[in-house]
C-alpha atoms as a PDB file:
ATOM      1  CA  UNK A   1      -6.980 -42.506  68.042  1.00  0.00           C
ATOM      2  CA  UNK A   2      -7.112 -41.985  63.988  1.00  0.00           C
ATOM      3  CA  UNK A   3      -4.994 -39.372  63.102  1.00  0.00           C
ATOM      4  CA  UNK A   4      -7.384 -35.982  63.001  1.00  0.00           C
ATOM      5  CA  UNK A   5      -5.437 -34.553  59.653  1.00  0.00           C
ATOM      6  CA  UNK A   6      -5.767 -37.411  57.366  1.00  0.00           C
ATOM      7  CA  UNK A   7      -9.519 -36.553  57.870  1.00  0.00           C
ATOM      8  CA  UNK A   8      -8.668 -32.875  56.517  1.00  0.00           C
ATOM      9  CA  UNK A   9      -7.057 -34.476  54.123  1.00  0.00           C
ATOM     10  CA  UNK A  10      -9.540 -36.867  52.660  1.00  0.00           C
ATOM     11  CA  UNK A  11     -12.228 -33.597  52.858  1.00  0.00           C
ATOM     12  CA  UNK A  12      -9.472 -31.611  50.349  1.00  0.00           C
ATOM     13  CA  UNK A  13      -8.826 -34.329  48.274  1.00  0.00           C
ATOM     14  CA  UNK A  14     -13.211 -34.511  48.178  1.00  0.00           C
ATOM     15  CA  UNK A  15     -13.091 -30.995  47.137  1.00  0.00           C
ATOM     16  CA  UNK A  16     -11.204 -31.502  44.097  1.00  0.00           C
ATOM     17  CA  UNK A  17     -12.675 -30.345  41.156  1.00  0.00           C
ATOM     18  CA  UNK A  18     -12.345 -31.543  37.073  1.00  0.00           C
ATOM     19  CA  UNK A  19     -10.605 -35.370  38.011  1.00  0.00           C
ATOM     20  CA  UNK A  20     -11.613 -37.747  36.553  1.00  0.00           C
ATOM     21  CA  UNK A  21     -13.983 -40.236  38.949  1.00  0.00           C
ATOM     22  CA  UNK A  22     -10.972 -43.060  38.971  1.00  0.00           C
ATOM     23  CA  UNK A  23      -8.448 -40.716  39.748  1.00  0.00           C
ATOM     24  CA  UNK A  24     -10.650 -38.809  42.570  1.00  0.00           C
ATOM     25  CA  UNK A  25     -10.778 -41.946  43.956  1.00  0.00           C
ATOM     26  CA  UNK A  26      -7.085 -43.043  44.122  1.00  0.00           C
ATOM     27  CA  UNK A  27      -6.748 -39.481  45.540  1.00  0.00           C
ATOM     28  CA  UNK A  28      -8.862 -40.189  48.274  1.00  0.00           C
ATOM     29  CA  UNK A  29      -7.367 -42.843  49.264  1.00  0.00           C
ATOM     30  CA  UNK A  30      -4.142 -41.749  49.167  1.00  0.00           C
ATOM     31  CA  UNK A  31      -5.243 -38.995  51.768  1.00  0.00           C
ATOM     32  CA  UNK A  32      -6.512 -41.644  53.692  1.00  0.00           C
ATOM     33  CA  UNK A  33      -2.953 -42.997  54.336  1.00  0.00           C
ATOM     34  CA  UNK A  34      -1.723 -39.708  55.253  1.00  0.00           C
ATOM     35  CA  UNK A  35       0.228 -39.309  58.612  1.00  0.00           C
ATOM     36  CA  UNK A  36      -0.490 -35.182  59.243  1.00  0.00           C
ATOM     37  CA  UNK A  37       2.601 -35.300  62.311  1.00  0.00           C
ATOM     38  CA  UNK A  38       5.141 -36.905  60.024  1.00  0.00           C
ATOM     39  CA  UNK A  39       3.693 -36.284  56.622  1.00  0.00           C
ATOM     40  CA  UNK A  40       4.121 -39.665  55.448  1.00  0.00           C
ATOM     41  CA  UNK A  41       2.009 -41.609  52.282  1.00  0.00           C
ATOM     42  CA  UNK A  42       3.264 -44.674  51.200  1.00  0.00           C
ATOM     43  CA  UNK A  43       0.507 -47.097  50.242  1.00  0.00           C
ATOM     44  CA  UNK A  44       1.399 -49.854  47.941  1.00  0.00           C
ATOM     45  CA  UNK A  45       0.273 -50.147  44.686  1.00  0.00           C
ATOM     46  CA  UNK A  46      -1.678 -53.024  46.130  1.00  0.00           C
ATOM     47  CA  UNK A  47      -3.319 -52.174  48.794  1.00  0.00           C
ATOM     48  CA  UNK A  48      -4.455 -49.319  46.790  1.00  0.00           C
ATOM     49  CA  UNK A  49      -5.498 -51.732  43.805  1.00  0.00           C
ATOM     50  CA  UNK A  50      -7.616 -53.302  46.778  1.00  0.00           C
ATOM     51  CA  UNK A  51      -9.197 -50.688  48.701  1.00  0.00           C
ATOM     52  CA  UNK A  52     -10.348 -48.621  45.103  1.00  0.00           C
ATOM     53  CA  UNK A  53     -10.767 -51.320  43.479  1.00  0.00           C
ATOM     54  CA  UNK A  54      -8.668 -51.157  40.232  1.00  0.00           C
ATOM     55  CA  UNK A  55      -6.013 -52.915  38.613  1.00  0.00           C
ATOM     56  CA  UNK A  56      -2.104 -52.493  39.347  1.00  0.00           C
ATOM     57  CA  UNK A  57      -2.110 -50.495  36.218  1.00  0.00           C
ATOM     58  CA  UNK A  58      -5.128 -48.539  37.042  1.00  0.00           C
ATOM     59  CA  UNK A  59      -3.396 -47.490  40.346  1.00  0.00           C
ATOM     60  CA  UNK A  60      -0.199 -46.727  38.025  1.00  0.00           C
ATOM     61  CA  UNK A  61      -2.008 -44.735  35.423  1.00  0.00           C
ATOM     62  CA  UNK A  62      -4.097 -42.836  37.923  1.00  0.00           C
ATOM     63  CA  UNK A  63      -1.295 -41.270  39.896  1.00  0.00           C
ATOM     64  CA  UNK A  64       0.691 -40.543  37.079  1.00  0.00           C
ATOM     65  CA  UNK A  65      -2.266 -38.347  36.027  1.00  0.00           C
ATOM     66  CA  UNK A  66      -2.746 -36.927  39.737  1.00  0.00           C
ATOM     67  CA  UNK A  67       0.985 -35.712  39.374  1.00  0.00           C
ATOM     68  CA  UNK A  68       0.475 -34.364  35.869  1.00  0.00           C
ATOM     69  CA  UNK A  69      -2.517 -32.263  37.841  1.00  0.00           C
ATOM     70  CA  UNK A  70      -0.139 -31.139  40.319  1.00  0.00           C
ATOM     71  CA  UNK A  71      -2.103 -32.497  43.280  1.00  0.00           C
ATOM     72  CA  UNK A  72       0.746 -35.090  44.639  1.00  0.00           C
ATOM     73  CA  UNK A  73       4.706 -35.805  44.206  1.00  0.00           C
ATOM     74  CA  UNK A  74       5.733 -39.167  44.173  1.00  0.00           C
ATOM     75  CA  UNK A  75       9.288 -40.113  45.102  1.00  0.00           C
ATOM     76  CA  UNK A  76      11.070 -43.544  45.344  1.00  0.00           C
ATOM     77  CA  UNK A  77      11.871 -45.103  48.241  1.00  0.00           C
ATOM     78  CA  UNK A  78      14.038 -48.234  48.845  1.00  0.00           C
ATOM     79  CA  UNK A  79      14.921 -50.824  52.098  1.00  0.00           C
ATOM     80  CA  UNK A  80      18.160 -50.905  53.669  1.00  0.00           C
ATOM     81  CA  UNK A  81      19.559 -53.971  51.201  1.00  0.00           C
ATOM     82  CA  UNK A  82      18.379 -51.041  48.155  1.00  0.00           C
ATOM     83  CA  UNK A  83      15.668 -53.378  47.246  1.00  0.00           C
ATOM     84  CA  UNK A  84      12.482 -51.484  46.257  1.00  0.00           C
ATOM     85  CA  UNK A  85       9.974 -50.455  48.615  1.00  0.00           C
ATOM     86  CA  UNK A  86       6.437 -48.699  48.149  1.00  0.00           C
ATOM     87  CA  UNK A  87       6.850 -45.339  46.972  1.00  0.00           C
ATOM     88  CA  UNK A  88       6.417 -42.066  48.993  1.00  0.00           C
ATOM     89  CA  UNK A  89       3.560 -39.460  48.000  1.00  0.00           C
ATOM     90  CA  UNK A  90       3.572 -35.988  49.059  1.00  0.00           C
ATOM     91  CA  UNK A  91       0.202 -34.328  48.749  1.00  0.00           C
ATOM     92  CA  UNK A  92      -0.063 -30.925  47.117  1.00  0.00           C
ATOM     93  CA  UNK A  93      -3.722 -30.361  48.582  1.00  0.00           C
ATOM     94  CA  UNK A  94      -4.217 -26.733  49.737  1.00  0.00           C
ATOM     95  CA  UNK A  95      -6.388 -25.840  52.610  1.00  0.00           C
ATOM     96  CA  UNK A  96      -9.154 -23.503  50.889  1.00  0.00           C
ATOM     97  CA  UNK A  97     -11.077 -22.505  54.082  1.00  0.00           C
ATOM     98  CA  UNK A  98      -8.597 -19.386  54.026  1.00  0.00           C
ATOM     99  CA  UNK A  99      -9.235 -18.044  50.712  1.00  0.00           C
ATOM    100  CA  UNK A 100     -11.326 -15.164  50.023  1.00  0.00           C
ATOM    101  CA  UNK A 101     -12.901 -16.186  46.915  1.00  0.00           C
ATOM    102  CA  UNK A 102     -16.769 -16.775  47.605  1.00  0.00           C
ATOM    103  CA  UNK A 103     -18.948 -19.652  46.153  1.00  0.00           C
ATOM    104  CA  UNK A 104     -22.756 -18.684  45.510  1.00  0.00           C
ATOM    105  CA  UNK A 105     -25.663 -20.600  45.912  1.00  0.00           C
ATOM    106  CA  UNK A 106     -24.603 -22.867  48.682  1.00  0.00           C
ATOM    107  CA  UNK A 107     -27.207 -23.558  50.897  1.00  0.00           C
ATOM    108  CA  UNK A 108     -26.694 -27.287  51.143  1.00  0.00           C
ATOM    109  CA  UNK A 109     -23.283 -28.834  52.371  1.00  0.00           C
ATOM    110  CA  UNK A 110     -23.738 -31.438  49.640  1.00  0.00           C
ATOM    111  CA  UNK A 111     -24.580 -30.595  45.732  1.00  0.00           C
ATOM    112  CA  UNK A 112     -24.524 -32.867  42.551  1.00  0.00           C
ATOM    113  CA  UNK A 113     -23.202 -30.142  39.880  1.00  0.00           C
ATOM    114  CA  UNK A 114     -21.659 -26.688  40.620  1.00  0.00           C
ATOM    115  CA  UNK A 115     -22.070 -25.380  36.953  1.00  0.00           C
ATOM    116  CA  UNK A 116     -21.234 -21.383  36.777  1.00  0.00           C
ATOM    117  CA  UNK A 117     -21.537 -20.577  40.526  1.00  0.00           C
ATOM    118  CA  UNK A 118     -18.047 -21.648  41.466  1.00  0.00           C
ATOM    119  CA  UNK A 119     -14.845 -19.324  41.079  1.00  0.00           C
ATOM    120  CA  UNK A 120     -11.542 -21.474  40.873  1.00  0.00           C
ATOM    121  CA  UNK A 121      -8.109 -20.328  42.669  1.00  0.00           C
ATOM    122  CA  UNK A 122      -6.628 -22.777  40.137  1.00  0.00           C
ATOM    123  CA  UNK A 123      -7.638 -25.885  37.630  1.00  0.00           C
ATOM    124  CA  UNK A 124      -7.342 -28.263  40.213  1.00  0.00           C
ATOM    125  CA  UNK A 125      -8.832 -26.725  43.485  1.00  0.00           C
ATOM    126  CA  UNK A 126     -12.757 -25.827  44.108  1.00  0.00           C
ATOM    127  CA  UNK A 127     -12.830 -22.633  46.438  1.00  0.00           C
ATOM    128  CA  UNK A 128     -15.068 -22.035  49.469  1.00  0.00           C
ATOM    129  CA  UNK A 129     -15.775 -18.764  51.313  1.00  0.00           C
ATOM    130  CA  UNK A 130     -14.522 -17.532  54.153  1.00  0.00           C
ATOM    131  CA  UNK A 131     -17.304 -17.780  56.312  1.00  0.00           C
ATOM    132  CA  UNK A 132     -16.876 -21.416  56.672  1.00  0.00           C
ATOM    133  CA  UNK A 133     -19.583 -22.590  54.491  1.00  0.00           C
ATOM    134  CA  UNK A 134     -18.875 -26.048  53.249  1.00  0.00           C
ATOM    135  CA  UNK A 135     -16.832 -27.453  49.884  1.00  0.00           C
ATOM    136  CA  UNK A 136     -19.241 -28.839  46.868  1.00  0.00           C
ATOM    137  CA  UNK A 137     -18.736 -31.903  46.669  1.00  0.00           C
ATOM    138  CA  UNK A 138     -19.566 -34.364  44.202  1.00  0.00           C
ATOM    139  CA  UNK A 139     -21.776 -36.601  45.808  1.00  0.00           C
ATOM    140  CA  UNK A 140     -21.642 -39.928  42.991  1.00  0.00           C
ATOM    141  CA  UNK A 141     -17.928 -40.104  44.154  1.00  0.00           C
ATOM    142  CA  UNK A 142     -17.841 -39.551  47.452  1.00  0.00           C
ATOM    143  CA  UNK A 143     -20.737 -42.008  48.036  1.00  0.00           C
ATOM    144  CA  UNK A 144     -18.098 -44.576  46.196  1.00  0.00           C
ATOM    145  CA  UNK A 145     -15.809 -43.819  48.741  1.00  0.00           C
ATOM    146  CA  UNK A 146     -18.679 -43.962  51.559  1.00  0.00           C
ATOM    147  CA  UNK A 147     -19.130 -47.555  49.766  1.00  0.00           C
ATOM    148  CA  UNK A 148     -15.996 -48.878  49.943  1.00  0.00           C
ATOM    149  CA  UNK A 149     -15.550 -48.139  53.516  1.00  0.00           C
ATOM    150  CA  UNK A 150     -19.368 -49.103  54.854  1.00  0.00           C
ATOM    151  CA  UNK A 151     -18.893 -52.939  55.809  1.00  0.00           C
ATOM    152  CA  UNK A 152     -22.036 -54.654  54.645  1.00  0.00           C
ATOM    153  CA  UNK A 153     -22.425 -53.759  51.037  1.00  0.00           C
ATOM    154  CA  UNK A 154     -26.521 -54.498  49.780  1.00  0.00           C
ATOM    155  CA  UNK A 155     -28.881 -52.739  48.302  1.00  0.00           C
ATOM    156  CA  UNK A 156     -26.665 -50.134  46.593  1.00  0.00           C
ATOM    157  CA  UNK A 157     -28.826 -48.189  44.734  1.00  0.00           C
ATOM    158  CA  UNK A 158     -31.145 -47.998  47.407  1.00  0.00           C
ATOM    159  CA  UNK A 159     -27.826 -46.369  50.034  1.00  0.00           C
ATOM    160  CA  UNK A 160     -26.866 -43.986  46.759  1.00  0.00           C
ATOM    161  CA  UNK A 161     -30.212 -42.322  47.029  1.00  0.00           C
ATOM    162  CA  UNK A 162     -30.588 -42.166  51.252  1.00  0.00           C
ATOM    163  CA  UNK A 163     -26.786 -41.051  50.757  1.00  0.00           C
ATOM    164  CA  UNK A 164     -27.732 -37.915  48.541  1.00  0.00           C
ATOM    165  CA  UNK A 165     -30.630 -37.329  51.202  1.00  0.00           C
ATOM    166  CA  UNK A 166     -28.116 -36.870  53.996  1.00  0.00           C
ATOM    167  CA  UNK A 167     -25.680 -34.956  52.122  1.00  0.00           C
ATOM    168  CA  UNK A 168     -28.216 -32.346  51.687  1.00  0.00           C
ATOM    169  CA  UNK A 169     -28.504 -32.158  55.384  1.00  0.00           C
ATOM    170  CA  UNK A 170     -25.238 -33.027  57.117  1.00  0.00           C
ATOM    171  CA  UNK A 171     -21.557 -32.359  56.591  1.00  0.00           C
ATOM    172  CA  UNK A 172     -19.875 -35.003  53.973  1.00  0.00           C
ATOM    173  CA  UNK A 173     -17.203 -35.496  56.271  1.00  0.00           C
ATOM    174  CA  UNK A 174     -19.009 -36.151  59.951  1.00  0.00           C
ATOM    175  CA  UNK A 175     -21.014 -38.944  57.529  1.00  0.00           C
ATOM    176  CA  UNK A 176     -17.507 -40.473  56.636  1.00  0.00           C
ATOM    177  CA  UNK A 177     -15.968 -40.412  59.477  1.00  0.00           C
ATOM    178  CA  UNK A 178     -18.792 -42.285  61.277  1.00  0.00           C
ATOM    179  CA  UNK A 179     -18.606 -44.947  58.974  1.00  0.00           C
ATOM    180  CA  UNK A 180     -14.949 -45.629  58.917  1.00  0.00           C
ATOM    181  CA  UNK A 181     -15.063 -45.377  62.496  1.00  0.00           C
ATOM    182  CA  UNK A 182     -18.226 -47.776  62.838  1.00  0.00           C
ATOM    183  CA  UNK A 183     -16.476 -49.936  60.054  1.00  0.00           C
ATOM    184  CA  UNK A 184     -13.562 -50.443  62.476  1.00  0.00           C
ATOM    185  CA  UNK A 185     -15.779 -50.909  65.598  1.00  0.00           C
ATOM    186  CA  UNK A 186     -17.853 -54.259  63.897  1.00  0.00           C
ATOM    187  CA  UNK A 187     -14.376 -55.436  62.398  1.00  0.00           C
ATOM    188  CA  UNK A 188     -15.348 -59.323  62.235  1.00  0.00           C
ATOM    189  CA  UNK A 189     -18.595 -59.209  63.761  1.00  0.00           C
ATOM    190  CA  UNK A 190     -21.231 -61.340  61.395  1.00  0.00           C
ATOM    191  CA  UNK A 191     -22.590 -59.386  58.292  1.00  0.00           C
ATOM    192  CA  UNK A 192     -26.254 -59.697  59.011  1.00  0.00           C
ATOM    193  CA  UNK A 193     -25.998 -58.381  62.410  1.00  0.00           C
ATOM    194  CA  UNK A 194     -24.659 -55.001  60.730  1.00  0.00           C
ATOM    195  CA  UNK A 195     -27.574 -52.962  59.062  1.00  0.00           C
ATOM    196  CA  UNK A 196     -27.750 -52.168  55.734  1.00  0.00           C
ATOM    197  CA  UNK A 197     -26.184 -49.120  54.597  1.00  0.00           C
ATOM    198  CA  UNK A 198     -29.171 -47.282  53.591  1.00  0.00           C
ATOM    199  CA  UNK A 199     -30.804 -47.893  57.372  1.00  0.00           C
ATOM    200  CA  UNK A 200     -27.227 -46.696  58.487  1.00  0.00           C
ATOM    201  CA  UNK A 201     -27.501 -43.703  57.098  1.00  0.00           C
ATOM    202  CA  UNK A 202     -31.425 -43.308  57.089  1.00  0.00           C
ATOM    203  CA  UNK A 203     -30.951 -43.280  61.099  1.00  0.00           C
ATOM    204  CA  UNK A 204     -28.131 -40.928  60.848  1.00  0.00           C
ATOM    205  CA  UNK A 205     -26.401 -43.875  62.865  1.00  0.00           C
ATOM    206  CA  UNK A 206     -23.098 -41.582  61.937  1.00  0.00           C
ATOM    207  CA  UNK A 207     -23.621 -39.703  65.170  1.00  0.00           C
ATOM    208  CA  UNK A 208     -23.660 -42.346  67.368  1.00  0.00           C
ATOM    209  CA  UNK A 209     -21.738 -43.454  70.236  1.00  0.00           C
ATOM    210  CA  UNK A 210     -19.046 -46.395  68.899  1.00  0.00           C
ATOM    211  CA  UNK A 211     -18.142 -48.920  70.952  1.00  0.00           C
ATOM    212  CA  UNK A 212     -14.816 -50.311  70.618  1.00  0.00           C
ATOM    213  CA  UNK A 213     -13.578 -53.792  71.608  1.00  0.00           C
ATOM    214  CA  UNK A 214      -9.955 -54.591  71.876  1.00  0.00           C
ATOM    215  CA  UNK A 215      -8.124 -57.611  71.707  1.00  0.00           C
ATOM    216  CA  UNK A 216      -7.007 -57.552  75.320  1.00  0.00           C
ATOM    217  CA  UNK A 217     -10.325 -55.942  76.628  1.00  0.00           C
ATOM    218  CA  UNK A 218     -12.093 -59.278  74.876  1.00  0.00           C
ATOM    219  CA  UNK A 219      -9.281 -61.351  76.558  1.00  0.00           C
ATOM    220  CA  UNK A 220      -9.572 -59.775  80.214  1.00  0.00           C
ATOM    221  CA  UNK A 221     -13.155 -60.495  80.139  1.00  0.00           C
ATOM    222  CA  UNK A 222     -12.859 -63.893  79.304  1.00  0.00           C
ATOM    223  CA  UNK A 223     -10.626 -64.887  82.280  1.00  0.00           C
ATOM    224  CA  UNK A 224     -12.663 -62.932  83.940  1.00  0.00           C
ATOM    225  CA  UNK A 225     -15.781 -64.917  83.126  1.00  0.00           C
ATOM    226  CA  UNK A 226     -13.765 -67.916  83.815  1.00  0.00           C
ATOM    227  CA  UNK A 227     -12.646 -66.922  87.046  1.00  0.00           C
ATOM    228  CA  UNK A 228     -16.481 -66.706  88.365  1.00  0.00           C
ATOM    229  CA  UNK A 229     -17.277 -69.970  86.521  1.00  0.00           C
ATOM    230  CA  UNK A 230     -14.664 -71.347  88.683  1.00  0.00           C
ATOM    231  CA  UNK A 231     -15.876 -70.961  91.616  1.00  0.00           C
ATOM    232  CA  UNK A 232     -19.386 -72.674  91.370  1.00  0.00           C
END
């Protein structure tokens, strides 16, 4: 089961306000690898490099720009032999849904620009109200981050535009959970028999039902199958 806080985190690192689009996106990711029972974060500079698509450096300069903001704390970590290892990242996110402050103007869960209406706690954090209405968002990054994770990747500018129609209707993060989740469920599975992201989200196939296959599920069922084939 996929741990239920790194998906609170990932929404408060979407809510982030005034970054940069690289560094929003190392951000998210790094919320992404959060552990909410133990609090780890320890991506490599690697697999980061991979998953937003940067250089080394790019991952390097992004953070150190992310700490300069306040929103993360990176410490060093090293193996038993005191070799290097990847370092740790404590996230400085806070969770807005308690503050007071009101946001006007938000009848959509989803908005491209928040100009004047929004009233900051600090530089780095956008607020919502307390009445549970949900974060603006910007919707050109977070449909990056939507891209990276949806696994047949076609027709791009097509799934920017049906992903700005379903941000206007649906929560941001019920959209990206479903896809990380369907991601996962069609792990290997042949590209074309995976629709294209725009018909993924044009059928609002986020709120379906996911099917998952394990390894030893598969293998059951094929001794299974071989059992009965054995005895015609």
């Amino acid at each position: 089961m996929e741990d239920k806080m790194s998906h609170k985190m990932t929404a408060l690192a979407m809510e982030q306000k005034g970054l940069k689009p690289s560094a929003k996106i190392v951000l998210y990711w790094l919320a992404d690898h959060h552990n909410g029972e133990t609090g780890d974060c320890f991506p490599s500079h690697k697999r980061l490099a991979d998953l937003c698509e940067m250089s080394r450096q790019s991952i390097i300069n992004n953070i150190k720009y992310l700490e300069d903001a306040g929103l993360i704390r990176k410490s060093s970590r090293v193996r038993d032999n005191n070799s290097k290892t990847a370092n740790a990242y404590e996230l400085l996110l806070s969770d807005l849904s308690t503050s007071p402050t009101h946001v006007k103007n938000l009848d959509n869960p989803c908005q491209k620009s928040v100009h004047g209406d929004v009233k900051k706690l600090d530089n780095h954090n956008l607020v919502i109200n307390n009445l549970g209405i949900e974060p603006v968002y910007s919707v050109a990054i977070a449909f990056e981050a939507f891209w990276k994770i949806y696994p047949r990747k076609v027709k791009k500018a097509v799934a920017k535009e049906q992903f700005s129609k379903a941000c206007q209707k649906h929560k941001l993060q019920e959209i990206m959970d479903g896809a990380k989740e369907y991601a996962q469920s069609v792990e290997g599975k042949d590209k074309k028999y995976i629709p294209h992201p725009n018909k993924w989200l044009k059928d609002e196939r986020w709120s379906d039902e996911v099917e998952h296959h394990s390894k030893q599920v598969d293998a059951e069922f094929r001794g299974m199958v071989n059992d009965i084939a054995g005895n015609f």
